[in-house]
Protein backbone atom coordinates (compact mmCIF):
# COMPACT_ATOMS: atom_id res chain seq x y z
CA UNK A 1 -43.33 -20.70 -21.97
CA UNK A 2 -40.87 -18.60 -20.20
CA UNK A 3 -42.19 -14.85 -20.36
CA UNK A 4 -38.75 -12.62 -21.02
CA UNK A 5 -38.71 -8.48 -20.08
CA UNK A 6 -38.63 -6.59 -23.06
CA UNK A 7 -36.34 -4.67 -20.93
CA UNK A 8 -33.30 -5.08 -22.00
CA UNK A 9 -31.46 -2.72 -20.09
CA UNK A 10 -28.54 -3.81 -17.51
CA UNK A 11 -29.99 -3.37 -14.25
CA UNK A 12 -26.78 -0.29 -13.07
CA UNK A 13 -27.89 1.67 -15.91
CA UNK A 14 -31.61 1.75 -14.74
CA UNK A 15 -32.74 4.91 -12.25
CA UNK A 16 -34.38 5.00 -9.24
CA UNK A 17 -33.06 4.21 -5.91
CA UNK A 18 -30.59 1.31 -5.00
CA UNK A 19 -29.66 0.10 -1.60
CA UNK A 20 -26.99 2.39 0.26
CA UNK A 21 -24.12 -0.21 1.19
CA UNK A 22 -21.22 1.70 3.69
CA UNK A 23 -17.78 1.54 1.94
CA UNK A 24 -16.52 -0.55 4.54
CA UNK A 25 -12.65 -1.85 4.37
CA UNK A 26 -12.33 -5.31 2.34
CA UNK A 27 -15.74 -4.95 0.44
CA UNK A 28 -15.43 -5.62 -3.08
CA UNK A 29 -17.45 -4.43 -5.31
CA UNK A 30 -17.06 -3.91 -9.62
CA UNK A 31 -17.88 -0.39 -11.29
CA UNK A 32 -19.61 -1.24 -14.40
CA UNK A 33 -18.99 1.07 -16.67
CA UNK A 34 -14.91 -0.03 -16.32
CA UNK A 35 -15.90 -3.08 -15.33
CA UNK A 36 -12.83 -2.47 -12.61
CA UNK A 37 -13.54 -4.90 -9.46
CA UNK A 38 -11.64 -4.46 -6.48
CA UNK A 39 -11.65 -4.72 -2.06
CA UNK A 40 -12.37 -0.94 -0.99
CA UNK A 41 -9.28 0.59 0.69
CA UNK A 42 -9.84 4.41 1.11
CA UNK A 43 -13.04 6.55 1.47
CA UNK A 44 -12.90 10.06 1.06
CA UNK A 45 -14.40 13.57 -0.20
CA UNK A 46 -16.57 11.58 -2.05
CA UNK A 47 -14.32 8.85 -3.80
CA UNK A 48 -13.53 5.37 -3.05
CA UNK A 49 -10.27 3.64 -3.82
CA UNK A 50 -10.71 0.00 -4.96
CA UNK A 51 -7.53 -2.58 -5.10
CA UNK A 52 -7.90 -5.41 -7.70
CA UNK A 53 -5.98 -8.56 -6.93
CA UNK A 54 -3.23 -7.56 -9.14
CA UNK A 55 -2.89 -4.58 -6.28
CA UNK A 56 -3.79 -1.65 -9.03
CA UNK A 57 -5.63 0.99 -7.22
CA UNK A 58 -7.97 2.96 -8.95
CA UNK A 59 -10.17 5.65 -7.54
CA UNK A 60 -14.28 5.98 -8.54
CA UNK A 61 -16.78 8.97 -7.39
CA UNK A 62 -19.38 7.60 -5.01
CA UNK A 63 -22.16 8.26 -7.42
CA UNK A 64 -25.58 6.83 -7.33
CA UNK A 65 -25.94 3.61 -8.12
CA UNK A 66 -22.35 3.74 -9.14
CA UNK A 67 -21.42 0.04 -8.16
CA UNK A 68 -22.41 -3.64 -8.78
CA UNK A 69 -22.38 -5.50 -5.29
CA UNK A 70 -22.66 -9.30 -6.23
CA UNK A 71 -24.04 -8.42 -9.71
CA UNK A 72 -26.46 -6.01 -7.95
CA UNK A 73 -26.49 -1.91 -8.22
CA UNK A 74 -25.97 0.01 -5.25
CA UNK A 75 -25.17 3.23 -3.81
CA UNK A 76 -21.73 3.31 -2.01
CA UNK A 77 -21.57 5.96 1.12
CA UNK A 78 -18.74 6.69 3.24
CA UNK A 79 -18.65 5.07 6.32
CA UNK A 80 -20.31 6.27 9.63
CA UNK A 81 -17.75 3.82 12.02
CA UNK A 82 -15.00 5.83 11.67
CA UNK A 83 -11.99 6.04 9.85
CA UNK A 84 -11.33 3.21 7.78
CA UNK A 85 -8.73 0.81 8.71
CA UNK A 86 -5.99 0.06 6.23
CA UNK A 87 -6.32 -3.41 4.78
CA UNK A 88 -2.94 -3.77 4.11
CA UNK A 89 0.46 -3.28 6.32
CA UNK A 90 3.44 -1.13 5.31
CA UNK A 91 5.01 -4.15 4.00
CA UNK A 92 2.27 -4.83 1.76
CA UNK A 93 0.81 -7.98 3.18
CA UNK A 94 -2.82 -8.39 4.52
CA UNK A 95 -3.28 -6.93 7.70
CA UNK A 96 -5.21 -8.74 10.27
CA UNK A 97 -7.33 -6.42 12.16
CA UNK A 98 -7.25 -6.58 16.45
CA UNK A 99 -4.54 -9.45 16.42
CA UNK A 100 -2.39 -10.43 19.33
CA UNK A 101 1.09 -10.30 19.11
CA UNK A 102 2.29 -14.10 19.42
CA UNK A 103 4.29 -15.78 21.64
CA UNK A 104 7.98 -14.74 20.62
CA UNK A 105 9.07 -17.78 18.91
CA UNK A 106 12.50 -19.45 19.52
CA UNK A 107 13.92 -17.90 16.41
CA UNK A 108 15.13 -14.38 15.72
CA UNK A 109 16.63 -12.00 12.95
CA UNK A 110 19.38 -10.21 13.52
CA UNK A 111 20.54 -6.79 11.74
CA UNK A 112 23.81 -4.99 11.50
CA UNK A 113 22.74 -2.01 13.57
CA UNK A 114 20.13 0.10 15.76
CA UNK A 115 18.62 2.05 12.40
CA UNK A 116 18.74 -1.32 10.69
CA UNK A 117 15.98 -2.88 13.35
CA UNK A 118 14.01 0.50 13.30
CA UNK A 119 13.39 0.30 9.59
CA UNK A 120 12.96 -3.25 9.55
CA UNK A 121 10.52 -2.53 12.73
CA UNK A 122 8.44 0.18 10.79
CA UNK A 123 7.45 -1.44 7.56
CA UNK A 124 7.65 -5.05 8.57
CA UNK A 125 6.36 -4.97 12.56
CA UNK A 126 3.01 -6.04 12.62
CA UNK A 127 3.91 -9.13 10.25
CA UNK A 128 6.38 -9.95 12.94
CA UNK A 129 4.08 -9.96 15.34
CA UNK A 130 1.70 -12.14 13.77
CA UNK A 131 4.34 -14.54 13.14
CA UNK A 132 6.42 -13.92 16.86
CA UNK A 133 9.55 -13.05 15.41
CA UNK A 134 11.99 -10.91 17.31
CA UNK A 135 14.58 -8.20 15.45
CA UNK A 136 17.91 -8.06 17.09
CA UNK A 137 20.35 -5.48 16.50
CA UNK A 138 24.03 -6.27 16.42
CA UNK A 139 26.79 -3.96 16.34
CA UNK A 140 28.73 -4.74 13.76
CA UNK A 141 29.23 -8.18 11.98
CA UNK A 142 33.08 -8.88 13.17
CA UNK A 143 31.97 -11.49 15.39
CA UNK A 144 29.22 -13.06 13.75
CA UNK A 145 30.32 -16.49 13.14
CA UNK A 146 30.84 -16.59 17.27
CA UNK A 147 27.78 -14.92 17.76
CA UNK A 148 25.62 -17.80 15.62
CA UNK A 149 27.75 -20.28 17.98
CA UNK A 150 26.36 -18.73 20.87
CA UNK A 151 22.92 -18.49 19.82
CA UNK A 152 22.69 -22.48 18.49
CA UNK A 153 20.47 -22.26 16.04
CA UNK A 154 18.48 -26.14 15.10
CA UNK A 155 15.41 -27.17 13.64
CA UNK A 156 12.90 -25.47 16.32
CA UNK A 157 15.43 -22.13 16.58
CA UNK A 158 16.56 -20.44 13.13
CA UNK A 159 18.32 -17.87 13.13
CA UNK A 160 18.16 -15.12 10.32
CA UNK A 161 21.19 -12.29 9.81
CA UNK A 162 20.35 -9.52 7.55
CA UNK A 163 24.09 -7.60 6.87
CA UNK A 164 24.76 -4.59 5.12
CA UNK A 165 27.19 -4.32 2.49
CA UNK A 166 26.99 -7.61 1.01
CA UNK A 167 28.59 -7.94 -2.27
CA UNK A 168 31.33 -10.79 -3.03
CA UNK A 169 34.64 -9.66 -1.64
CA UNK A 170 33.65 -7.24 0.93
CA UNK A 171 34.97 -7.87 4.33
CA UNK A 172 31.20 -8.71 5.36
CA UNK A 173 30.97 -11.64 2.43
CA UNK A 174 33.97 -13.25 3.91
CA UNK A 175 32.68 -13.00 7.61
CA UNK A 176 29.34 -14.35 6.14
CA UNK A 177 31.17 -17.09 4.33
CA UNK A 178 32.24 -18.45 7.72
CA UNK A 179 28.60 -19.33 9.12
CA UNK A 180 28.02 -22.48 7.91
CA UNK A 181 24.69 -24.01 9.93
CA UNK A 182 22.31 -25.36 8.18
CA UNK A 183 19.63 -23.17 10.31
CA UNK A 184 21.40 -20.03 10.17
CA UNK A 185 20.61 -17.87 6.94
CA UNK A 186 23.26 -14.87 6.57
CA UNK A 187 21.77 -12.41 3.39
CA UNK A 188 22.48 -8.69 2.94
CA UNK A 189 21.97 -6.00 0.38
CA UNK A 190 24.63 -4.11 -0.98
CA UNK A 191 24.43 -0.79 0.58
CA UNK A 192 26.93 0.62 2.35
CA UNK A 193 24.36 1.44 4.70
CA UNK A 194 20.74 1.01 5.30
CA UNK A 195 20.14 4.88 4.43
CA UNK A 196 20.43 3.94 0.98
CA UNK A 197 18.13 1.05 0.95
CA UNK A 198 15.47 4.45 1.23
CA UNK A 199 14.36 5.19 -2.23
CA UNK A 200 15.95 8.68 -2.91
CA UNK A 201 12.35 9.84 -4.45
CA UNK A 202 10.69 9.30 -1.13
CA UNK A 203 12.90 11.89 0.63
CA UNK A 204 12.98 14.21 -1.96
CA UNK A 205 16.82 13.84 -3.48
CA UNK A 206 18.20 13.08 -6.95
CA UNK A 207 20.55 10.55 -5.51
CA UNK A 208 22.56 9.18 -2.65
CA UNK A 209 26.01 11.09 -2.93
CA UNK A 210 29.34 8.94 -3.49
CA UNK A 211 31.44 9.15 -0.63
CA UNK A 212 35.08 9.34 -0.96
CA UNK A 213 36.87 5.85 0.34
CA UNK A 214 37.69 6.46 3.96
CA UNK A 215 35.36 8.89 4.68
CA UNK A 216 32.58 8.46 7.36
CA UNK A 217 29.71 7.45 5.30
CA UNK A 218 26.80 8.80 6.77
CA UNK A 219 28.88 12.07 7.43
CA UNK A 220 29.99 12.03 4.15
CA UNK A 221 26.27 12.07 3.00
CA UNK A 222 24.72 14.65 5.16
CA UNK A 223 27.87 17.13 4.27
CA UNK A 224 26.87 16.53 0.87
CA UNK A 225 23.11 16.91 0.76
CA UNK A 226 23.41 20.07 3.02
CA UNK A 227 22.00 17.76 6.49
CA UNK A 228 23.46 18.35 9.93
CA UNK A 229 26.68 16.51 10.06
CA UNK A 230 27.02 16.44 13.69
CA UNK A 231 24.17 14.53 14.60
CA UNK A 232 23.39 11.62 12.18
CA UNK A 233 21.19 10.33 14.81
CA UNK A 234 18.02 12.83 14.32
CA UNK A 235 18.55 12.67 10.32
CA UNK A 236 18.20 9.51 10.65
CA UNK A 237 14.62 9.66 12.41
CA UNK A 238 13.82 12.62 9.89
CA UNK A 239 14.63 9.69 6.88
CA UNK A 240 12.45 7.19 8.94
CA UNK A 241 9.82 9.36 9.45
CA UNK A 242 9.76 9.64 5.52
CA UNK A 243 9.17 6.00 5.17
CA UNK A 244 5.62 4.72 5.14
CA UNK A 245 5.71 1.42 3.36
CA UNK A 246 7.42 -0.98 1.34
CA UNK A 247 7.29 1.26 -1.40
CA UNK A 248 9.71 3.58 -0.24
CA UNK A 249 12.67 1.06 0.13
CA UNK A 250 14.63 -0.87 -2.86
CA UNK A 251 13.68 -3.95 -3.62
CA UNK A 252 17.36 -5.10 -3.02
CA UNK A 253 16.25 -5.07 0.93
CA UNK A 254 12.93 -5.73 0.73
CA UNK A 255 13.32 -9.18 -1.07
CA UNK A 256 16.05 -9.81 1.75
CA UNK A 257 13.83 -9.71 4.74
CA UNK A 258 11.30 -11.10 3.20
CA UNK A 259 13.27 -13.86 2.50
CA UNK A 260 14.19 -14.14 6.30
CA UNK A 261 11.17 -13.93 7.74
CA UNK A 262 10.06 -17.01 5.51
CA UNK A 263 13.22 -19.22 6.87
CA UNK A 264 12.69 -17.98 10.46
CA UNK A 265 9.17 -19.42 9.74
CA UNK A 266 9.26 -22.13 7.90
CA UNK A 267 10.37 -24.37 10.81
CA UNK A 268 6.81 -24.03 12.22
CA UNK A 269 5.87 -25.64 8.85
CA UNK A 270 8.40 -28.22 7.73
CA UNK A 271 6.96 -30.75 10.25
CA UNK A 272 3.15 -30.26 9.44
């Protein structure tokens, strides 16, 4: 007969030592007592930060014995490699430690303008990379439909146009309405300008101001919110420098160039 412990007590809540496992990025591990089970993502001043796959972050002491490493206890310590790398990207997606940029593929995203690609650069560049998509800055969208001409796009070459100020009736939806190849993809949010597509919370404002109709826009706004006027240029940096990831844009331009980046893509795909 099969002799049974009369120990019935689950093995995390027992003392005595447990192995010391390095909160390194990636490794999941469940705390019991919550029965929370997520990758770690941060290690610091004696905390971890687990992510469950629903992306909830919660943060646990590193206590003795504090964790259950496939159904085992051990004791979590902070890492002696370093820093920890971020397991994500500031666009939210998985990041892919030491990869090479690839080959720029034939087909390309353009935006309306300069601050456009920087944004679009910051919180969606190394996902570009990975995939070898090149941003391309336009300015303006007057000439767009010649522009797409130009440029050819086919099967192997897609080309994605992300405008701002895209709501029916605006004198971008009616330029937009004109490109009409079937591997072209023309989307836009309906900001004015890509400064508002910044979440007002993450720079510290109630709101973006209302500008009056025929006013500079951006002018407009920084005579408003008491910013320099005259040089729209370095508040623009000072707003880009306040962005850190996805979550500081609206989800009006985030499911936009999202949704380019999978049609630029999908041509590598549609054939496999």
């Amino acid at each position: 007969m099969r002799q049974y412990s009369p120990d019935l007590t689950p093995p995390w809540k027992k003392t005595g030592p447990a192995p010391e496992v390095p909160a390194e990025p990636g490794l999941v591990v469940e705390e019991p007592a919550s029965g929370f089970c997520g990758a770690v993502i941060r290690c610091e001043a004696g905390t971890v930060t687990l992510e469950d796959r629903f992306g909830k972050h919660r943060v646990f002491p590193m206590e003795p014995r504090g964790f259950l490493l496939e159904g085992r206890p051990v004791t979590l310590v902070k890492p002696s490699s370093g820093p920890l790398r971020p397991t994500r990207t500031a666009s939210g997606s998985v990041a892919v430690p030491g990869a090479r940029a690839r080959v720029a593929r034939a087909g390309r995203i353009y935006v309306e303008g300069r601050h456009d690609a920087e944004l679009v650069e910051k919180v969606w560049g190394d996902d570009l990379r990975v995939e070898g998509v090149v941003v391309e800055y336009l300015e303006g969208v007057d000439d767009l439909p010649s522009i797409v001409a130009g440029f050819a796009p086919g099967p192997d070459a897609r080309l994605g146009v992300l405008v701002d100020h895209l709501v029916p009736g605006s004198k971008e939806w009616r330029i937009a309405q004109q490109v009409t190849s079937e591997h072209a993809l023309v989307v836009g949010h309906p900001y004015i300008d890509v400064w508002e597509a910044v979440k007002p919370s993450s720079l510290g404002i109630a709101g973006w101001p209302r500008v009056p109709h025929g006013q500079d826009w951006k002018t407009g706004v920084c005579r408003a919110l008491g910013w320099p006027s005259d040089n729209t240029g370095a508040v623009w940096q000072a707003i880009l420098a306040r962005v850190t990831s996805y979550k500081d844009l609206e989800p009006e331009l985030l499911g936009r160039v999202e949704e380019l980046i999978d049609f630029v893509t999908a041509a590598a795909t549609d054939g496999a």
